[in-house]
N, C-alpha and C. Protein backbone atom coordinates (compact mmCIF):
# COMPACT_ATOMS: atom_id res chain seq x y z
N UNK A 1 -10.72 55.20 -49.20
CA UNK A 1 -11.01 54.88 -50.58
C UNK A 1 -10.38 55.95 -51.45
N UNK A 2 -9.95 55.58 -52.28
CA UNK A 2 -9.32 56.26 -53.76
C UNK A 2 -10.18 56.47 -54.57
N UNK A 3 -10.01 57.68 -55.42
CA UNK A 3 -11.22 58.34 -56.20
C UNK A 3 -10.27 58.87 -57.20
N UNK A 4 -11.18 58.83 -58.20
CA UNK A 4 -10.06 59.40 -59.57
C UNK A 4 -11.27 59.65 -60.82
N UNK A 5 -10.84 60.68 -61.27
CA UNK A 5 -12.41 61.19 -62.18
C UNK A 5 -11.20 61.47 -63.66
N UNK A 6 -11.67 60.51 -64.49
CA UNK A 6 -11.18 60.91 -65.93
C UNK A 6 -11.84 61.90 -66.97
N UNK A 7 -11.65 62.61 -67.58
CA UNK A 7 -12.61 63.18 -68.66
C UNK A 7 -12.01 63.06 -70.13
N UNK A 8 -12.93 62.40 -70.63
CA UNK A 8 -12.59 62.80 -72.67
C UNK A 8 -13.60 63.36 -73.08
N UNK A 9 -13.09 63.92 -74.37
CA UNK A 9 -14.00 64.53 -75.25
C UNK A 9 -14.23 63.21 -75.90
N UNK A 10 -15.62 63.21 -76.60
CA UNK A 10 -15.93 61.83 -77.60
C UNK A 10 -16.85 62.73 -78.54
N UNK A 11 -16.19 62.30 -80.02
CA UNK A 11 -17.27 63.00 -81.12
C UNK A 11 -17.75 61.91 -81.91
N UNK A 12 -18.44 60.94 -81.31
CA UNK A 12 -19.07 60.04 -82.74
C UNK A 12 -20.20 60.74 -83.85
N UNK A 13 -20.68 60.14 -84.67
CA UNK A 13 -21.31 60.64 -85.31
C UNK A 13 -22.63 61.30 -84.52
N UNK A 14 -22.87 62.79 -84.87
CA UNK A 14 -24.46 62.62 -83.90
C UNK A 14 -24.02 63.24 -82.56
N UNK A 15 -22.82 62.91 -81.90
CA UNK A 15 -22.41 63.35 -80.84
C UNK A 15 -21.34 64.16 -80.39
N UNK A 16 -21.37 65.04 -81.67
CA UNK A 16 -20.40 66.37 -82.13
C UNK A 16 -20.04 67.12 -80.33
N UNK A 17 -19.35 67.17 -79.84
CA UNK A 17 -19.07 67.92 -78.43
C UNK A 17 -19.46 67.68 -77.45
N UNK A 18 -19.69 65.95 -77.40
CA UNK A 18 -20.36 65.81 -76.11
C UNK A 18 -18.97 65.28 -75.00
N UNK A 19 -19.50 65.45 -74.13
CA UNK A 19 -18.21 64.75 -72.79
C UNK A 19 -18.97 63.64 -72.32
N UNK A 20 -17.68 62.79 -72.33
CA UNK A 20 -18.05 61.28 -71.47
C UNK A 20 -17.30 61.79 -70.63
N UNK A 21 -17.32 61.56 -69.23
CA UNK A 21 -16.86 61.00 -68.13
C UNK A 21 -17.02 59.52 -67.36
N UNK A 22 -15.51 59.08 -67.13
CA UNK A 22 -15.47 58.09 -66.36
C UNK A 22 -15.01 57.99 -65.04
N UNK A 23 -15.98 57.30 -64.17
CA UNK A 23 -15.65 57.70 -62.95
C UNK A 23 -14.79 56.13 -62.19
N UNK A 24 -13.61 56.08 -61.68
CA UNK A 24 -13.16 54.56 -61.42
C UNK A 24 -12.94 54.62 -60.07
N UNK A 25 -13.52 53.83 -59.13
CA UNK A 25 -12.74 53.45 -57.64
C UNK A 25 -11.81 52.84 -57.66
N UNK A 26 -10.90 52.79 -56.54
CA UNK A 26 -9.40 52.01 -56.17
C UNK A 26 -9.81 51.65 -54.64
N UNK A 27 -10.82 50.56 -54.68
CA UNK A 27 -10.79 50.44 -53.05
C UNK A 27 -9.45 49.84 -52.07
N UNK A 28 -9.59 50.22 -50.71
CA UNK A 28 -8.42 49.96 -50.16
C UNK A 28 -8.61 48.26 -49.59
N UNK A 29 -7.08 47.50 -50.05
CA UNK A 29 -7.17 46.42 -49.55
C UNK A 29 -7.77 46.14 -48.34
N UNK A 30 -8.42 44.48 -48.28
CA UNK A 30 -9.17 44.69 -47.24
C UNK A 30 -7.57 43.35 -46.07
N UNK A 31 -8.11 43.65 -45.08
CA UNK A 31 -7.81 42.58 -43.80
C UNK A 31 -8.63 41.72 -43.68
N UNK A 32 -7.63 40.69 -44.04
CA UNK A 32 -8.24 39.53 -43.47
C UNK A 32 -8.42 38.90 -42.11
N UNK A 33 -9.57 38.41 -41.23
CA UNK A 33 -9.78 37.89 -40.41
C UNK A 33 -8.75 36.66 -40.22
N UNK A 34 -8.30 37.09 -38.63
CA UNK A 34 -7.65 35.25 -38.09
C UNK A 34 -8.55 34.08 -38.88
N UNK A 35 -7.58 33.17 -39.18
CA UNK A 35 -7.80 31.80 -39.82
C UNK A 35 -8.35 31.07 -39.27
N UNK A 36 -9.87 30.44 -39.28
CA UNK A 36 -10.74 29.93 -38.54
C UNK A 36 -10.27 28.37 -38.80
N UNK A 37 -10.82 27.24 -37.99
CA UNK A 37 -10.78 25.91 -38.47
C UNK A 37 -12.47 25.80 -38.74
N UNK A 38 -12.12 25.43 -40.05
CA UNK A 38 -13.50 24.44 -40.97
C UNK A 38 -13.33 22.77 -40.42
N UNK A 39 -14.35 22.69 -39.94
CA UNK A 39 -14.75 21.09 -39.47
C UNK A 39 -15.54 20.23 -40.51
N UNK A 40 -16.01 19.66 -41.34
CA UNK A 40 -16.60 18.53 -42.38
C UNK A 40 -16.63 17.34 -41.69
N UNK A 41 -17.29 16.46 -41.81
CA UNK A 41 -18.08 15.16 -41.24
C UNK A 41 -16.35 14.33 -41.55
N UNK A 42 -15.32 14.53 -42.55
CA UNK A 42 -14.69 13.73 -42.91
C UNK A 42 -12.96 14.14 -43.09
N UNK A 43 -12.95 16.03 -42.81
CA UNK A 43 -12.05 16.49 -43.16
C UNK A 43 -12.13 17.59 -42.33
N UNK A 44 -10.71 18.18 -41.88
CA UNK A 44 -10.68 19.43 -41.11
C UNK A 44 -9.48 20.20 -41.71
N UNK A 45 -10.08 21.62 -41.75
CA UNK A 45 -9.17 22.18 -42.59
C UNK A 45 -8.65 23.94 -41.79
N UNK A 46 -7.07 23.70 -41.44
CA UNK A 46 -6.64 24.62 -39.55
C UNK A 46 -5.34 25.35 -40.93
N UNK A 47 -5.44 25.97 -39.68
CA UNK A 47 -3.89 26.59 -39.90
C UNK A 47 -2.66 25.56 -39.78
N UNK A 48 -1.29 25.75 -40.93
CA UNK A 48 -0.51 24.96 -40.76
C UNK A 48 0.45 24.70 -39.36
N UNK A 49 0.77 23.72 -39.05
CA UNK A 49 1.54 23.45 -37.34
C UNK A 49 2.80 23.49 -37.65
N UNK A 50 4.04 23.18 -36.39
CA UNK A 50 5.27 22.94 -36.73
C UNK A 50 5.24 21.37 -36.65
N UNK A 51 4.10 20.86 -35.47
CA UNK A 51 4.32 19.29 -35.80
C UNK A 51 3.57 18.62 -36.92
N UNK A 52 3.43 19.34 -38.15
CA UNK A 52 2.78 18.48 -39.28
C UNK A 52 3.96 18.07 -40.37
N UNK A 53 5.10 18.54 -40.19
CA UNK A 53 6.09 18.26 -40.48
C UNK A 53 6.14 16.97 -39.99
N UNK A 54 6.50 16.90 -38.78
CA UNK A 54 7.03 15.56 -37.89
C UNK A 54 5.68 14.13 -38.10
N UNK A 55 4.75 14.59 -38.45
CA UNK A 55 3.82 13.80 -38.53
C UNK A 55 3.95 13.63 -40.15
N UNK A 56 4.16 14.28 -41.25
CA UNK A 56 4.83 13.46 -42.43
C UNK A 56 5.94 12.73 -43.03
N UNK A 57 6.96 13.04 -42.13
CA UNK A 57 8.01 11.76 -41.90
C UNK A 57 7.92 10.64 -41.40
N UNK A 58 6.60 10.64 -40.88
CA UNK A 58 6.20 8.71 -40.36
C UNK A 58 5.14 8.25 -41.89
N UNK A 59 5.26 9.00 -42.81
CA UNK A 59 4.83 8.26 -43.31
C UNK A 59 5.42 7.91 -45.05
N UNK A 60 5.60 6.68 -45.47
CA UNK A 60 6.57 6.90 -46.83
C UNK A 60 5.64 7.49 -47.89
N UNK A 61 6.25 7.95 -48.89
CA UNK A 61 6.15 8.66 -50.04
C UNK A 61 5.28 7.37 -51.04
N UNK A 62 3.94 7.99 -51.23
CA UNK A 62 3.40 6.57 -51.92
C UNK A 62 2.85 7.70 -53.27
N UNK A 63 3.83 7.07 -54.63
CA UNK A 63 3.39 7.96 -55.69
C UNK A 63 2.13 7.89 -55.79
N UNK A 64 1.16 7.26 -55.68
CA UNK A 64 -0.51 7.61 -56.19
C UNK A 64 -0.52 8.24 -55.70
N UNK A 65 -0.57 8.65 -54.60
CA UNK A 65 -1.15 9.58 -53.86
C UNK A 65 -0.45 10.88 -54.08
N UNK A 66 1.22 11.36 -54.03
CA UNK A 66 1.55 12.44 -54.90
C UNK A 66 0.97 12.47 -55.94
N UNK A 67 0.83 11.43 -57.14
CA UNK A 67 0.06 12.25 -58.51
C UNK A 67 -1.02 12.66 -58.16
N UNK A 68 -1.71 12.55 -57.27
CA UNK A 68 -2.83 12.83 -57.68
C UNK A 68 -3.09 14.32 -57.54
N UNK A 69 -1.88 14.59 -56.60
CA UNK A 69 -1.84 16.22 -56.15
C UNK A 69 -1.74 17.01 -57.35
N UNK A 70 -1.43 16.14 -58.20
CA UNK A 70 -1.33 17.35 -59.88
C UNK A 70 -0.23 17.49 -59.88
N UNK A 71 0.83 17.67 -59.04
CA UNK A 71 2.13 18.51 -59.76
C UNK A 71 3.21 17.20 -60.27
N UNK A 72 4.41 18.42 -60.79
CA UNK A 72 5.01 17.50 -61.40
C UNK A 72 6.57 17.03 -60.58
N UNK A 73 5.92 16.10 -59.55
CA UNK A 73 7.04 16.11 -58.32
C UNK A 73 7.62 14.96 -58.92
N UNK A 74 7.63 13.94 -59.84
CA UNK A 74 8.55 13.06 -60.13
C UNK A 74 9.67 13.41 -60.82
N UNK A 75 9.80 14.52 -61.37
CA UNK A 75 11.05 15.25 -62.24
C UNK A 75 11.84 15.44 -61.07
N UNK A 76 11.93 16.00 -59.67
CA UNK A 76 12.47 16.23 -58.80
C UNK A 76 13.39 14.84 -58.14
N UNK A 77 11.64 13.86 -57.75
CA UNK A 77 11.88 12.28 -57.19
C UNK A 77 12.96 11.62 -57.58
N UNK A 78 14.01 11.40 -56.32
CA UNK A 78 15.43 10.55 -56.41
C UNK A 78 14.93 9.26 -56.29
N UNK A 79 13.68 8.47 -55.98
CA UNK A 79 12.88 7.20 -55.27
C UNK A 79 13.12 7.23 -53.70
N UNK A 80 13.28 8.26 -53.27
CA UNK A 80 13.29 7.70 -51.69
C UNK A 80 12.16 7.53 -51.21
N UNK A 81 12.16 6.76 -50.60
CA UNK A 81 10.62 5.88 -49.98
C UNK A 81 9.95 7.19 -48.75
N UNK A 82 11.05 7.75 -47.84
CA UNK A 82 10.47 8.51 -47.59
C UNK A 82 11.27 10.17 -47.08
N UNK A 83 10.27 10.68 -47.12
CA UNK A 83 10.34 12.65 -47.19
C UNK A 83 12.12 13.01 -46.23
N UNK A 84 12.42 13.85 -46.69
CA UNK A 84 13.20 14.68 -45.51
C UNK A 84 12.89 15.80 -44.56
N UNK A 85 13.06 16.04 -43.55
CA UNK A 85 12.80 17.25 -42.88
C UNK A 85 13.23 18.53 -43.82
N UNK A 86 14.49 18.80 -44.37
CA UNK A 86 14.70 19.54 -45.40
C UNK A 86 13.83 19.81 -46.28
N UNK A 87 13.29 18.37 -47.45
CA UNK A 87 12.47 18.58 -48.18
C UNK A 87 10.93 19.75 -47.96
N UNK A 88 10.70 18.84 -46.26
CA UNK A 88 9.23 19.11 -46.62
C UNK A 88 9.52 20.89 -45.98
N UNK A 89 10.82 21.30 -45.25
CA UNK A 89 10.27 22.66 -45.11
C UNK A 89 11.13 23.80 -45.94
N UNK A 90 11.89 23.12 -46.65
CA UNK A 90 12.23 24.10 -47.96
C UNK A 90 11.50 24.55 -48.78
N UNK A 91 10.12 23.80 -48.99
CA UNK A 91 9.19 24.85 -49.69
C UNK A 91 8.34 25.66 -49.02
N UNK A 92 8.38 25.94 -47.67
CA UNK A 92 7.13 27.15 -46.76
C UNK A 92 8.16 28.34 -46.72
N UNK A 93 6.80 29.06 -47.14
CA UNK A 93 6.62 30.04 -47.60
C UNK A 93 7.00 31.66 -46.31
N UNK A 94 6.80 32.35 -46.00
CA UNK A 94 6.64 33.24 -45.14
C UNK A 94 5.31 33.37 -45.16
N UNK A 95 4.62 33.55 -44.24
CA UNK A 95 2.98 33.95 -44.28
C UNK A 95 2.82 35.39 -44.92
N UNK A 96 2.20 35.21 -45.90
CA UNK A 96 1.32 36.21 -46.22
C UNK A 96 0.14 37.16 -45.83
N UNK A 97 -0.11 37.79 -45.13
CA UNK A 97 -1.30 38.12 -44.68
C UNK A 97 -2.12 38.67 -45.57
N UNK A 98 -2.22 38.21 -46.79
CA UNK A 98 -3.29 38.58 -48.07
C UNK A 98 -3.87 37.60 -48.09
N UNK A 99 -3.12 36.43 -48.24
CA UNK A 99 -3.70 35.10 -47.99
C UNK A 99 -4.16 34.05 -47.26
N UNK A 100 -4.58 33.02 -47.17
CA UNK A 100 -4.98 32.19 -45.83
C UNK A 100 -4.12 30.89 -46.66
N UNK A 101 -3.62 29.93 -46.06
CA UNK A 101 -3.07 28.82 -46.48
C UNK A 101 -3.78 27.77 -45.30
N UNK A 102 -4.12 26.77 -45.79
CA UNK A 102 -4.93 25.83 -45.21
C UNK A 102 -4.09 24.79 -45.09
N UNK A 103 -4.12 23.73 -43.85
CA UNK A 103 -3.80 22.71 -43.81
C UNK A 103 -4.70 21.28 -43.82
N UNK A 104 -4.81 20.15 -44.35
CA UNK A 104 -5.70 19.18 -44.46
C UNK A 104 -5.45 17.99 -43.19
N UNK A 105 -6.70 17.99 -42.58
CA UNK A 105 -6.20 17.15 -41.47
C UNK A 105 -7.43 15.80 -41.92
């Protein structure tokens, strides 16, 4: 842990020469624990695979279901009915180990 001790003088009215001190921690990042799988009656939520790729190319691109993800993937959308291997792994990331990234099964 990091420790750091500031001092000012403060003269408000009434408080002609008194010292404030502020005292601030810098705790040290923490480690995160291996990525557990969460189980739900209806949803399971793992670490991402290499075959979840191959398992979204069997299926076509149905816009409701992108909008609903929120983003704004139709500015991109040429209409192809369905994904490329390119597409879907040009956007992963390098793992972070600050973060956990979840996959939806």
């Amino acid at each position: 842990m990091h420790r750091s001790v500031h001092r000012a003088v403060a003269s408000p009215p009434g408080w002609v020469g008194s010292v404030v001190r502020s005292i601030k921690f810098m705790l040290d990042p923490l480690t995160l624990s291996p990525l557990s799988t969460l189980q739900g009656e209806r949803v399971i939520l793992r670490e991402p695979r290499d075959s979840d790729v191959d398992d979204r190319l069997r299926h076509p691109i149905d816009p409701e279901e992108e909008d609903s993800y929120g983003s704004s993937w139709r500015q991109e959308w040429d209409g192809r009915r369905y994904h490329s291997r390119e597409h879907l792994t040009a956007t992963r990331c390098p793992p972070d180990p600050r973060t956990y990234t979840w996959a939806v099964e």
